[in-house]
C-alpha atoms as a PDB file:
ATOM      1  CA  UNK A   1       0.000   0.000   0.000  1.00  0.00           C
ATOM      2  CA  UNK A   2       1.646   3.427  -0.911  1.00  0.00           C
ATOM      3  CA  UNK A   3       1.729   6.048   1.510  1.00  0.00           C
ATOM      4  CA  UNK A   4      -0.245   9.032   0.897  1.00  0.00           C
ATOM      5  CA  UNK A   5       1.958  12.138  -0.527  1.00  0.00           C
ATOM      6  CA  UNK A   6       1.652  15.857   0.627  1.00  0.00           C
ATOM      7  CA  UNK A   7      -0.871  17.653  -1.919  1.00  0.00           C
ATOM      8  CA  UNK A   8       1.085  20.838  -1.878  1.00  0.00           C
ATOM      9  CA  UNK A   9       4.749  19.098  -2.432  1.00  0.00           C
ATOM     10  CA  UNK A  10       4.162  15.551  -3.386  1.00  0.00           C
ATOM     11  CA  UNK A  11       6.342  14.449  -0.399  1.00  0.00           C
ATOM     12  CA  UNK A  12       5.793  11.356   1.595  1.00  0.00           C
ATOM     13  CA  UNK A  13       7.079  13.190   4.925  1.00  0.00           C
ATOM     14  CA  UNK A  14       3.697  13.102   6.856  1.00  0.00           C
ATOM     15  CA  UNK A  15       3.317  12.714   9.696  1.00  0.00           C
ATOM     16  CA  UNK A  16      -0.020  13.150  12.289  1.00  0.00           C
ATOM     17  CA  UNK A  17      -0.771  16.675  13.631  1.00  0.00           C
ATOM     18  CA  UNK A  18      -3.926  16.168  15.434  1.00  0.00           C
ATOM     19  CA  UNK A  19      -7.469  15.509  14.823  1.00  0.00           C
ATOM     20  CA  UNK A  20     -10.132  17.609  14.925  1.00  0.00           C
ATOM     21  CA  UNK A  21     -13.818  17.643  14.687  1.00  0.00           C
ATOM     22  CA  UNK A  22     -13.698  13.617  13.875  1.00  0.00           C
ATOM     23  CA  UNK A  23     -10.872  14.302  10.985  1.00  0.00           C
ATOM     24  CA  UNK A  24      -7.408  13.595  11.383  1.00  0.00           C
ATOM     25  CA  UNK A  25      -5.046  15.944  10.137  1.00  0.00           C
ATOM     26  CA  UNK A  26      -1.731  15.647   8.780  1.00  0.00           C
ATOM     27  CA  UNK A  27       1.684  17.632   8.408  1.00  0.00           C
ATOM     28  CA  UNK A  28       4.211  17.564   5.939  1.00  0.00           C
ATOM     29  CA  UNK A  29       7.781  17.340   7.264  1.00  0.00           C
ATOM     30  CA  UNK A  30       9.493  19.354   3.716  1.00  0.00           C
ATOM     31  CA  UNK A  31       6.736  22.421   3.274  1.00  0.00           C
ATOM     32  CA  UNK A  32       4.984  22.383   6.311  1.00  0.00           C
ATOM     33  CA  UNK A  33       1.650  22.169   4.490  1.00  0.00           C
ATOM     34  CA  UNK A  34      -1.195  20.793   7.073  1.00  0.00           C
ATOM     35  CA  UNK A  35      -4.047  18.957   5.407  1.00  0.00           C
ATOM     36  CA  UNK A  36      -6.990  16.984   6.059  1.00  0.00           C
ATOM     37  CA  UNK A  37      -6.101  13.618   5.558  1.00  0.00           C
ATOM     38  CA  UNK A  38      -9.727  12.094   4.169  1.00  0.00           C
ATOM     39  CA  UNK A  39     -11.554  13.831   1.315  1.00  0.00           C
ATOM     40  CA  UNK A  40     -14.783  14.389   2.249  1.00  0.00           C
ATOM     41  CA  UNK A  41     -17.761  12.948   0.305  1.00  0.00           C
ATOM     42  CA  UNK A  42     -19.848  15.193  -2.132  1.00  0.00           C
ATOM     43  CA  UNK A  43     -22.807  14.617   0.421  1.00  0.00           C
ATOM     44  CA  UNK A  44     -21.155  16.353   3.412  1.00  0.00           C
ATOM     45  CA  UNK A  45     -19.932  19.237   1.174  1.00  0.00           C
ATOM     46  CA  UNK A  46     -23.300  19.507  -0.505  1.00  0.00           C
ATOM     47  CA  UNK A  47     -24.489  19.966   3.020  1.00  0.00           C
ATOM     48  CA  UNK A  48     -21.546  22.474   4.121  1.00  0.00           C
ATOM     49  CA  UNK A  49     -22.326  24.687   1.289  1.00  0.00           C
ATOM     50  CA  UNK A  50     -26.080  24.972   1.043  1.00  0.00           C
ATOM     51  CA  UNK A  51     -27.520  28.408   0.863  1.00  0.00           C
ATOM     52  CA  UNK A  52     -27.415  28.854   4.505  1.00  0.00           C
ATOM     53  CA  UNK A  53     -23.988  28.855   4.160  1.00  0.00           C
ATOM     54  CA  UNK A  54     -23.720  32.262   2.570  1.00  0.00           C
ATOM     55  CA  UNK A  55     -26.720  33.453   4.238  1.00  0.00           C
ATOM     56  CA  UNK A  56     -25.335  33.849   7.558  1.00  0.00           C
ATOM     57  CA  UNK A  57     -23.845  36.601   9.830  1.00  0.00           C
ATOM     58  CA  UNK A  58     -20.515  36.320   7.863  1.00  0.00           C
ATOM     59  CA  UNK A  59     -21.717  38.209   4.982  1.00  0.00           C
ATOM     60  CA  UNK A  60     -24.032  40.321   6.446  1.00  0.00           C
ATOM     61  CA  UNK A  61     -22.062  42.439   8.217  1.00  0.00           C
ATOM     62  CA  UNK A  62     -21.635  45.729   6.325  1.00  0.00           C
ATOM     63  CA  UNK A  63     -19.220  47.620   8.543  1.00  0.00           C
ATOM     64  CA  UNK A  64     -16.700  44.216   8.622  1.00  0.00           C
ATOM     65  CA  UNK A  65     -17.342  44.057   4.775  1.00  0.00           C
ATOM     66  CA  UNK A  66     -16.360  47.450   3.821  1.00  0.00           C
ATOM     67  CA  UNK A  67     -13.034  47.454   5.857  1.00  0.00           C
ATOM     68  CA  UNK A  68     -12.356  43.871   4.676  1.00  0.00           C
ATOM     69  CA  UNK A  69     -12.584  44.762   0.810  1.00  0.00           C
ATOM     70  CA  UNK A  70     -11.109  48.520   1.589  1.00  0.00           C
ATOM     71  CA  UNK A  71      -8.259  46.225   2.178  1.00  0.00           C
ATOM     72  CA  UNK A  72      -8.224  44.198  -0.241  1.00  0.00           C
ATOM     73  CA  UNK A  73      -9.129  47.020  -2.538  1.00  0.00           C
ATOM     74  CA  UNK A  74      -5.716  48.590  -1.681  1.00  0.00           C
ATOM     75  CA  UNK A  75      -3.399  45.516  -2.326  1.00  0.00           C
ATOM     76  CA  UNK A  76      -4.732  45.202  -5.962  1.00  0.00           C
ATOM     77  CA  UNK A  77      -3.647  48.735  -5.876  1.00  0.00           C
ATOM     78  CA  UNK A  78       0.112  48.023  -4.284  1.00  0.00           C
ATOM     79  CA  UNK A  79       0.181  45.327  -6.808  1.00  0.00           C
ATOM     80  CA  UNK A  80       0.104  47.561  -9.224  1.00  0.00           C
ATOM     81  CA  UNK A  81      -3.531  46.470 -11.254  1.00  0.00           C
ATOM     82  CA  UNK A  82      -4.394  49.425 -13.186  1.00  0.00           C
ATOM     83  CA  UNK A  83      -7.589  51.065 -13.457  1.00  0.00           C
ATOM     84  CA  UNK A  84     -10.120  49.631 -15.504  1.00  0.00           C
ATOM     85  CA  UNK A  85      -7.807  46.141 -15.429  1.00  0.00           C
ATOM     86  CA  UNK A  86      -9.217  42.718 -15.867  1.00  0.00           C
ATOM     87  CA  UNK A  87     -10.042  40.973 -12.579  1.00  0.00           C
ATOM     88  CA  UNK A  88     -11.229  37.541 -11.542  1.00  0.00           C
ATOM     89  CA  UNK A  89     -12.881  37.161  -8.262  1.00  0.00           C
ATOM     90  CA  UNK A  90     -11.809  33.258  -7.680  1.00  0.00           C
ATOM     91  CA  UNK A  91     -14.392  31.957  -5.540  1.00  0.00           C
ATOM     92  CA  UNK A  92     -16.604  34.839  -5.351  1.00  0.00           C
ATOM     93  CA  UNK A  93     -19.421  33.807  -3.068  1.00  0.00           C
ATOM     94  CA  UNK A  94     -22.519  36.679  -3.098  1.00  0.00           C
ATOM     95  CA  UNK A  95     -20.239  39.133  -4.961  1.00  0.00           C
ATOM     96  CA  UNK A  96     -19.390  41.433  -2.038  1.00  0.00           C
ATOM     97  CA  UNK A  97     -16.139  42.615  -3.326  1.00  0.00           C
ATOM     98  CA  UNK A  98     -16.894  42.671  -7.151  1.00  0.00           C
ATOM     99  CA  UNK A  99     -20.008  45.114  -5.734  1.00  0.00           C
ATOM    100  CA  UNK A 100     -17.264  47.042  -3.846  1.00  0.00           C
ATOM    101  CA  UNK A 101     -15.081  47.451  -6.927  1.00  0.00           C
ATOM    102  CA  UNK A 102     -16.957  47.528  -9.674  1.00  0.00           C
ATOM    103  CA  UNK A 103     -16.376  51.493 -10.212  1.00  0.00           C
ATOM    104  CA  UNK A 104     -12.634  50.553 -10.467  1.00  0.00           C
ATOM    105  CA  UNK A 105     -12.338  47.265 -12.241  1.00  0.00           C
ATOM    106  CA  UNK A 106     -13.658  45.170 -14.674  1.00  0.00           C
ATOM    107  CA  UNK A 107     -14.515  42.084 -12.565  1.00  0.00           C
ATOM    108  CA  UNK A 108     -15.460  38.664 -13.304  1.00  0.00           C
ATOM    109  CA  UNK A 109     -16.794  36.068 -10.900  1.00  0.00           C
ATOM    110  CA  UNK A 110     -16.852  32.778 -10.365  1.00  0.00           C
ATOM    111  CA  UNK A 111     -18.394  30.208  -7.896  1.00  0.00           C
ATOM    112  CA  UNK A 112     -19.782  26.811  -7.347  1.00  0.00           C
ATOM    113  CA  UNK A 113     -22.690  27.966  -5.081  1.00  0.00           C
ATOM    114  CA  UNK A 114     -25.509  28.499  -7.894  1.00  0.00           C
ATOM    115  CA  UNK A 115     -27.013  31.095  -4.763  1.00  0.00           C
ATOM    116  CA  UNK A 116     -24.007  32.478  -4.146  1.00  0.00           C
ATOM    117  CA  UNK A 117     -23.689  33.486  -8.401  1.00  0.00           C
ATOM    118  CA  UNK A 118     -27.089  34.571  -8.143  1.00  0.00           C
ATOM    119  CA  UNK A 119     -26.944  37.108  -4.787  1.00  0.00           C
ATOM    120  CA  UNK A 120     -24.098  38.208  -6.199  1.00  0.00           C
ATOM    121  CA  UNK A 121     -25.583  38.837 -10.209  1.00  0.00           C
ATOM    122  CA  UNK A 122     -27.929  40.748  -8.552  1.00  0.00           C
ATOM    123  CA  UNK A 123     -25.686  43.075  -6.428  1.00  0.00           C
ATOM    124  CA  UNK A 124     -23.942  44.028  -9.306  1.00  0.00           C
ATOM    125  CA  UNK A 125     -25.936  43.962 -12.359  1.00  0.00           C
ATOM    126  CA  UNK A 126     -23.571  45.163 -14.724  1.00  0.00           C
ATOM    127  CA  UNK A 127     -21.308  42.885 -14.279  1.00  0.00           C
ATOM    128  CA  UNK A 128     -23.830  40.013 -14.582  1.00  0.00           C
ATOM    129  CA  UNK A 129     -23.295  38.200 -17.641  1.00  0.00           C
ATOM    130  CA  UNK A 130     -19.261  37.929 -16.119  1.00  0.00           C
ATOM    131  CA  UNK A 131     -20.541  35.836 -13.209  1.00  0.00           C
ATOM    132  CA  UNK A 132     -20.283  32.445 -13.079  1.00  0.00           C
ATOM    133  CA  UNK A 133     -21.270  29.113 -11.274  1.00  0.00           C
ATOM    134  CA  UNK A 134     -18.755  26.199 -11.875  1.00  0.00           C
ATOM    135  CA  UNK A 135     -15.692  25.051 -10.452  1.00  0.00           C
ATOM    136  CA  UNK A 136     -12.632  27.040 -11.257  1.00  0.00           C
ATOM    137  CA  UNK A 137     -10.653  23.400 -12.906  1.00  0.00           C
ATOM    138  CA  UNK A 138     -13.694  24.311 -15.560  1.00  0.00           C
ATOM    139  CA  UNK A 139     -12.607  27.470 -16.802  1.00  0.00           C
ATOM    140  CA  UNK A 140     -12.602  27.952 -20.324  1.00  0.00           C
ATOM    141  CA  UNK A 141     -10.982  31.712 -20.365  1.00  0.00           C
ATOM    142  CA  UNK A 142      -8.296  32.058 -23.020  1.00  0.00           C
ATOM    143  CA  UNK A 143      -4.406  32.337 -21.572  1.00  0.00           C
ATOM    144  CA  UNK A 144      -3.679  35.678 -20.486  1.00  0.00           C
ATOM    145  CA  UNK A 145      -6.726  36.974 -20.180  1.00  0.00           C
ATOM    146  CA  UNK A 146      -7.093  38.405 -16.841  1.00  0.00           C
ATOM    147  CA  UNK A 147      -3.975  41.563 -15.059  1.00  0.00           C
ATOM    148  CA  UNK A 148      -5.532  39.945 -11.672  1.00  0.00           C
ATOM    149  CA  UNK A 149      -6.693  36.783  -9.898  1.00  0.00           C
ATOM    150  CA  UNK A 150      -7.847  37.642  -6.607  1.00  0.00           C
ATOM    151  CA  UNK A 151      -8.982  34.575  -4.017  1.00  0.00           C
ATOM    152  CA  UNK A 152     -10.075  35.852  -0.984  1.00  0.00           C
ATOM    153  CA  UNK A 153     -10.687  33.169   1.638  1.00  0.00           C
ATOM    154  CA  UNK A 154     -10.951  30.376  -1.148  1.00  0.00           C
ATOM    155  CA  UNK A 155      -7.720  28.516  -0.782  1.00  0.00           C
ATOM    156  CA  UNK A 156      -7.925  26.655   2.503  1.00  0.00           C
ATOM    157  CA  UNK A 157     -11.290  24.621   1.080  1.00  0.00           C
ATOM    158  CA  UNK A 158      -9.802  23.084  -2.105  1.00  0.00           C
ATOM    159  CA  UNK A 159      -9.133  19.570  -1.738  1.00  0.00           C
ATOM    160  CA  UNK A 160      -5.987  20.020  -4.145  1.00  0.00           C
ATOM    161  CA  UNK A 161      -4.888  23.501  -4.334  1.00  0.00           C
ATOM    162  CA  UNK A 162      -2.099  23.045  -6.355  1.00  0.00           C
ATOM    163  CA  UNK A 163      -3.857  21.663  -9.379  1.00  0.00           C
ATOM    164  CA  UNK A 164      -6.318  24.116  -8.560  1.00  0.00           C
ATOM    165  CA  UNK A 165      -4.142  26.938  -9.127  1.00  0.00           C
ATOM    166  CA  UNK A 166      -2.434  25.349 -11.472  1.00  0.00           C
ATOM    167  CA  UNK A 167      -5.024  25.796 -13.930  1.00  0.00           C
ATOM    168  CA  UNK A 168      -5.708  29.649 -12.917  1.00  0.00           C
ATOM    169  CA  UNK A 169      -2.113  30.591 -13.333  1.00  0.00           C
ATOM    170  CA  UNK A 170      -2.162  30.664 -17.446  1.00  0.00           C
ATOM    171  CA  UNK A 171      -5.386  32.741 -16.747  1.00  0.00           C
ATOM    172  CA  UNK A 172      -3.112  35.702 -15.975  1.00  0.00           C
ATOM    173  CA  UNK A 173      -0.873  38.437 -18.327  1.00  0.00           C
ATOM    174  CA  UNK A 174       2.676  38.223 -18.342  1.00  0.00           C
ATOM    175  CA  UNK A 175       3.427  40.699 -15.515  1.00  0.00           C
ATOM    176  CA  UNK A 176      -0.073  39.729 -13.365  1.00  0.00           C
ATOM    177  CA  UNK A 177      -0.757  39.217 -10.247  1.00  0.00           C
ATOM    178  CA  UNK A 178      -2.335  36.461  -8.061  1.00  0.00           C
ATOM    179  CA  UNK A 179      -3.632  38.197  -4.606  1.00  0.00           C
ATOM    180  CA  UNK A 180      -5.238  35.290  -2.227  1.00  0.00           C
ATOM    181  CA  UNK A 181      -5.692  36.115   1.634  1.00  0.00           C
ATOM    182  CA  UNK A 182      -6.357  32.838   3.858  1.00  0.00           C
ATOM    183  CA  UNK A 183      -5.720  31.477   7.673  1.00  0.00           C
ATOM    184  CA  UNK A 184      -2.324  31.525   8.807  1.00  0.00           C
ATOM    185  CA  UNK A 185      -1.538  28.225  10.911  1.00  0.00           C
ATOM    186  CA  UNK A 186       1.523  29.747  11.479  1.00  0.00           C
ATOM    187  CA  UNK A 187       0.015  32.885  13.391  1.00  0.00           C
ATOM    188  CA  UNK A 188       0.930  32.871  17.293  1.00  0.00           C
ATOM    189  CA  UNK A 189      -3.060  32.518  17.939  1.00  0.00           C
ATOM    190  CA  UNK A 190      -3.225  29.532  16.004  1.00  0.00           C
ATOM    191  CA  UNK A 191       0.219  27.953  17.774  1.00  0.00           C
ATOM    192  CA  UNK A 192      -1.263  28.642  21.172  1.00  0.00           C
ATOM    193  CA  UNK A 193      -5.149  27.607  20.160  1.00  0.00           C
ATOM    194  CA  UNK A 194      -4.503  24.246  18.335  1.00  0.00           C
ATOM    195  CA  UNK A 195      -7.445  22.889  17.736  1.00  0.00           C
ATOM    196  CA  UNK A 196      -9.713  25.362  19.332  1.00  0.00           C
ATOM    197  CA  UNK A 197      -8.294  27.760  16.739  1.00  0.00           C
ATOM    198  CA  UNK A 198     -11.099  29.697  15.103  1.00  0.00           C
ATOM    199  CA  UNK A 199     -10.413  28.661  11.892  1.00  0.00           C
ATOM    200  CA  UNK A 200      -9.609  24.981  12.714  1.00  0.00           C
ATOM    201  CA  UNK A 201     -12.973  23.637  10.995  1.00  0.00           C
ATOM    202  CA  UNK A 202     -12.576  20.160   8.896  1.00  0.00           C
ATOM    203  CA  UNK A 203     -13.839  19.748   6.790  1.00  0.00           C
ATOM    204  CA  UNK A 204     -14.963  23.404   5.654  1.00  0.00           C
ATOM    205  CA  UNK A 205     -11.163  23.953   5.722  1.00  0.00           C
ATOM    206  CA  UNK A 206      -9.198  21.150   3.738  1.00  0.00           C
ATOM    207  CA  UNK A 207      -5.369  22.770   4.157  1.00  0.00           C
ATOM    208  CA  UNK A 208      -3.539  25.303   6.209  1.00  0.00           C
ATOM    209  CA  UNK A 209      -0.886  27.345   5.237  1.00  0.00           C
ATOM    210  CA  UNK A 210       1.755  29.252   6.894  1.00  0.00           C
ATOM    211  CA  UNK A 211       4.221  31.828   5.414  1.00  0.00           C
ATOM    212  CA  UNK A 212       6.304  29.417   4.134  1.00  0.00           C
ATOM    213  CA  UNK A 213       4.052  26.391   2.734  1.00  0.00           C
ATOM    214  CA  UNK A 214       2.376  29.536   0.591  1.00  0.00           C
ATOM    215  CA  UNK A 215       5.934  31.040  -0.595  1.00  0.00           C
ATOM    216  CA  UNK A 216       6.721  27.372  -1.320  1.00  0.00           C
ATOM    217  CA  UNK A 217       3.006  26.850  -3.575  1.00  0.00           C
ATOM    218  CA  UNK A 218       3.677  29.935  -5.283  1.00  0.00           C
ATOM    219  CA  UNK A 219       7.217  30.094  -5.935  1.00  0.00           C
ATOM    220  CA  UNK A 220       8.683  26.654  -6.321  1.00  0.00           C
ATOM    221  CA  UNK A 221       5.148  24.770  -7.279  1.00  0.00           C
ATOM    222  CA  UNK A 222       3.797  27.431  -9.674  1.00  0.00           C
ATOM    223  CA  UNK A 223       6.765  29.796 -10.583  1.00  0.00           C
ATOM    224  CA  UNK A 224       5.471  33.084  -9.524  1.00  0.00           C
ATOM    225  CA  UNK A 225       7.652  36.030  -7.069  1.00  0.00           C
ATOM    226  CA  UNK A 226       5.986  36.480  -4.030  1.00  0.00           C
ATOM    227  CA  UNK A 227       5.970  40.255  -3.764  1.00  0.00           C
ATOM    228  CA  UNK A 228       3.942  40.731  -0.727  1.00  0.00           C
ATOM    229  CA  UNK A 229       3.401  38.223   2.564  1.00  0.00           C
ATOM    230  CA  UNK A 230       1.842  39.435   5.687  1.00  0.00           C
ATOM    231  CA  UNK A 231      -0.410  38.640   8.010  1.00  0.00           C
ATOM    232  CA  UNK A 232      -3.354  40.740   9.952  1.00  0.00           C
ATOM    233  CA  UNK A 233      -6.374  40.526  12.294  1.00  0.00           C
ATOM    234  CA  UNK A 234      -9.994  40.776  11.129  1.00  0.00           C
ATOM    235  CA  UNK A 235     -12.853  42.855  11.490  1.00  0.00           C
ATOM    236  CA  UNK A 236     -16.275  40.756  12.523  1.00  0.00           C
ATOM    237  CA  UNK A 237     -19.042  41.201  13.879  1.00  0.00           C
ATOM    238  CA  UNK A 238     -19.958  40.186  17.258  1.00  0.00           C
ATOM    239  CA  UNK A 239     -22.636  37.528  15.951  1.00  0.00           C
ATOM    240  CA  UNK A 240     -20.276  36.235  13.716  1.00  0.00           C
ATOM    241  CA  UNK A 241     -17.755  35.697  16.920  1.00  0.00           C
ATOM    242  CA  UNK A 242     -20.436  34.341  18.622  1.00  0.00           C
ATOM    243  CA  UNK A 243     -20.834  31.283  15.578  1.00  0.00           C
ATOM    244  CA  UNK A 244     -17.308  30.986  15.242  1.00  0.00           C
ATOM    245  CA  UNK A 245     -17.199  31.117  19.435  1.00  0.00           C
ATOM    246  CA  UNK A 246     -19.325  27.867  18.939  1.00  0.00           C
ATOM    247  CA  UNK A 247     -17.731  26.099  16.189  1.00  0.00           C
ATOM    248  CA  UNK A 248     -14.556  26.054  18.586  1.00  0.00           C
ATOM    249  CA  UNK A 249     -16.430  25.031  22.023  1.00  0.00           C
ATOM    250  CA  UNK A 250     -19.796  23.186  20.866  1.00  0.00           C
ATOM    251  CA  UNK A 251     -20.977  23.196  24.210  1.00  0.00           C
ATOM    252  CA  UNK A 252     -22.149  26.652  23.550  1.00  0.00           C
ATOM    253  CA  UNK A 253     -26.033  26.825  22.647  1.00  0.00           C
ATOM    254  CA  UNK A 254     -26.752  27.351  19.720  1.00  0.00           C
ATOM    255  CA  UNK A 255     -30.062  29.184  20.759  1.00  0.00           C
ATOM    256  CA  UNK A 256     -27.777  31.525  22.439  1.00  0.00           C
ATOM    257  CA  UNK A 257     -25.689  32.444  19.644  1.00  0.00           C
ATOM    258  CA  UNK A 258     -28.874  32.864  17.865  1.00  0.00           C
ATOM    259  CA  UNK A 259     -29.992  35.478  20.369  1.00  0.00           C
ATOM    260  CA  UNK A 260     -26.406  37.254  19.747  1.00  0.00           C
ATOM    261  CA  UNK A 261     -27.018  37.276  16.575  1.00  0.00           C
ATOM    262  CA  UNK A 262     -30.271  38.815  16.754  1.00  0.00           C
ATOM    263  CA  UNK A 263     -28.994  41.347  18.952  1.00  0.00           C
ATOM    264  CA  UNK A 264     -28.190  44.883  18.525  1.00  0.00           C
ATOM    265  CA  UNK A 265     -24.755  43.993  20.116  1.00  0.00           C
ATOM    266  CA  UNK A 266     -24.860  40.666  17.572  1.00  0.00           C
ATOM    267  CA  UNK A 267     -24.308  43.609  14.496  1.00  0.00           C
ATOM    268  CA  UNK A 268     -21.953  45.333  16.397  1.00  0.00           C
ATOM    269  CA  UNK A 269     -18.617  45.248  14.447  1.00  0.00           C
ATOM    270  CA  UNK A 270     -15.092  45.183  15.864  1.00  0.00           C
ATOM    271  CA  UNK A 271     -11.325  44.622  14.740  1.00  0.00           C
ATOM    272  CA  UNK A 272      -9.584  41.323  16.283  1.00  0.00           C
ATOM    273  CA  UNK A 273      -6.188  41.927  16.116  1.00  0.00           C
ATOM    274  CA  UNK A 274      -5.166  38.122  16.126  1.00  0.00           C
ATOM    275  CA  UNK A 275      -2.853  38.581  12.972  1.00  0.00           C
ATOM    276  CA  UNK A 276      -3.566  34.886  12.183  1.00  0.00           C
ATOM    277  CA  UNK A 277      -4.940  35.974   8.371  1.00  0.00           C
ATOM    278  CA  UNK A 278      -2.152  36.008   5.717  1.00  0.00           C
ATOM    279  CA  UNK A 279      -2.046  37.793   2.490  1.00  0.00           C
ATOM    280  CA  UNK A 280      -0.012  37.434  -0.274  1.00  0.00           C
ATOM    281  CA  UNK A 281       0.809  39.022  -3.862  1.00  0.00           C
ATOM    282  CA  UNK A 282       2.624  36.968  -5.694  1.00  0.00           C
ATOM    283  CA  UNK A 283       3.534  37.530  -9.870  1.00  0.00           C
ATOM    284  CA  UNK A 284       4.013  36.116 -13.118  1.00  0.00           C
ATOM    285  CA  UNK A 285       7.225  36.357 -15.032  1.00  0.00           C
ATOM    286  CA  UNK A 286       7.041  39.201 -17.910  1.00  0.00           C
ATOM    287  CA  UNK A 287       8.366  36.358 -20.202  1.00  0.00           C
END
């Protein structure tokens, strides 16, 4: 029986992390990649990603929204993406920051939640007929075809995210840029919380990166520069803690965080300076 090989490096250097939430997680001994170790079935993603999904307190929050995608907003802008550049929104869920943008970009969407696509069709009509539903190995764009590929909180849910991006890269211009933000398991907060990190949720999260499994993804796997690597806190609101308060400790009611969320306090937003979220620019070669 073969061993089973990292999914970011192809090495056979695993060895077992922890498990979490009934799945057992693994580490890689060359890139430090951490993965889920058992693909989960279509039926429990299928259940993960139904519409309630999207409909919760995550993306309701308008205050947490706006400074989210003012900050994404200005790292397309470090990165150098012109005005009026071509922009695909990787995993775009309801279309939040392709609504946000569309005054400076010409965005395109994509994402396998058909409700998702069609929230986010109808935040931004103009940009309709460039949102899609599919998965992203199904893209049919011509090479070159995009200055930016943005994924904001996509990467740590693909099964394989090297293949995955694999297929993207060609997407972008000679001289683009890839922007992706995503949990860093390297953070300090993540170190110290272990499994009752906020973010540690097999199997909605597949893979977690630190600074170095990403650099080693973008630079070594997929021959891009990282230009750009740091990590910051979050704004959220305090319903949104409250859910991800009882993802962590179960034990918490549910009918409780309901109430929170309810609440006046529940839409209450706030910055969480836990500096366990990582973003990185990283480009392709001019030739």
């Amino acid at each position: 029986m073969s061993r089973p090989a990292c999914r970011l490096c192809s090495s056979e250097q695993l060895s077992f992390h922890f498990e979490v939430r009934g799945c057992a997680l693994d580490r890689c001994g060359d890139c430090g990649f951490v993965q889920v170790r058992d693909r989960p079935t279509t039926a429990e993603l299928q259940a993960l990603y139904g519409d309630r999904y999207f409909a919760g307190s995550k993306y309701d929050d308008e205050v947490a929204q706006r400074c989210e995608n003012e900050r994404r907003l200005a790292l397309l802008g470090r990165a150098g993406v012109r005005d009026g550049g071509r922009v695909l929104d990787a995993g775009c869920a309801t279309g939040d920051f392709i609504a946000f943008a569309h005054d400076r970009y010409d965005l395109w969407g994509l994402d396998v939640s058909p409700f998702a696509t069609q929230v986010a069709r109808e935040r931004s009509p103009r940009f309709a007929h460039q949102i899609f539903t599919g998965f992203i190995e199904d893209l049919t764009f011509e090479p070159g075809s995009f200055d930016a590929i943005v994924m904001w909180d996509v990467v740590e849910h693909l099964w394989d995210p090297r293949a995955v991006l694999r297929r993207l890269v060609p997407l972008l211009r000679p001289g683009g840029s890839l922007l992706l933000s995503t949990p860093d398991i390297g953070a300090a907060t993540a170190r110290v919380m272990r499994r009752r990190w906020a973010f540690m949720t097999p199997p909605e999260h597949l893979g977690f990166f630190s600074k170095v499994s990403l650099a080693f993804l973008l630079d070594q796997g997929l021959g891009l520069r990282t230009t750009s690597s740091e990590s910051k806190g979050k704004w959220a609101n305090v319903g949104f803690l409250a859910y991800k308060l009882r993802r962590v400790f179960p034990v918490v009611p549910k009918a409780l965080v309901e109430r929170v969320q309810r609440s006046a306090l529940g839409r209450a937003s706030m910055y969480v300076p836990t500096a366990d979220i990582r973003y990185v620019t990283a480009r392709k070669p001019e030739a």
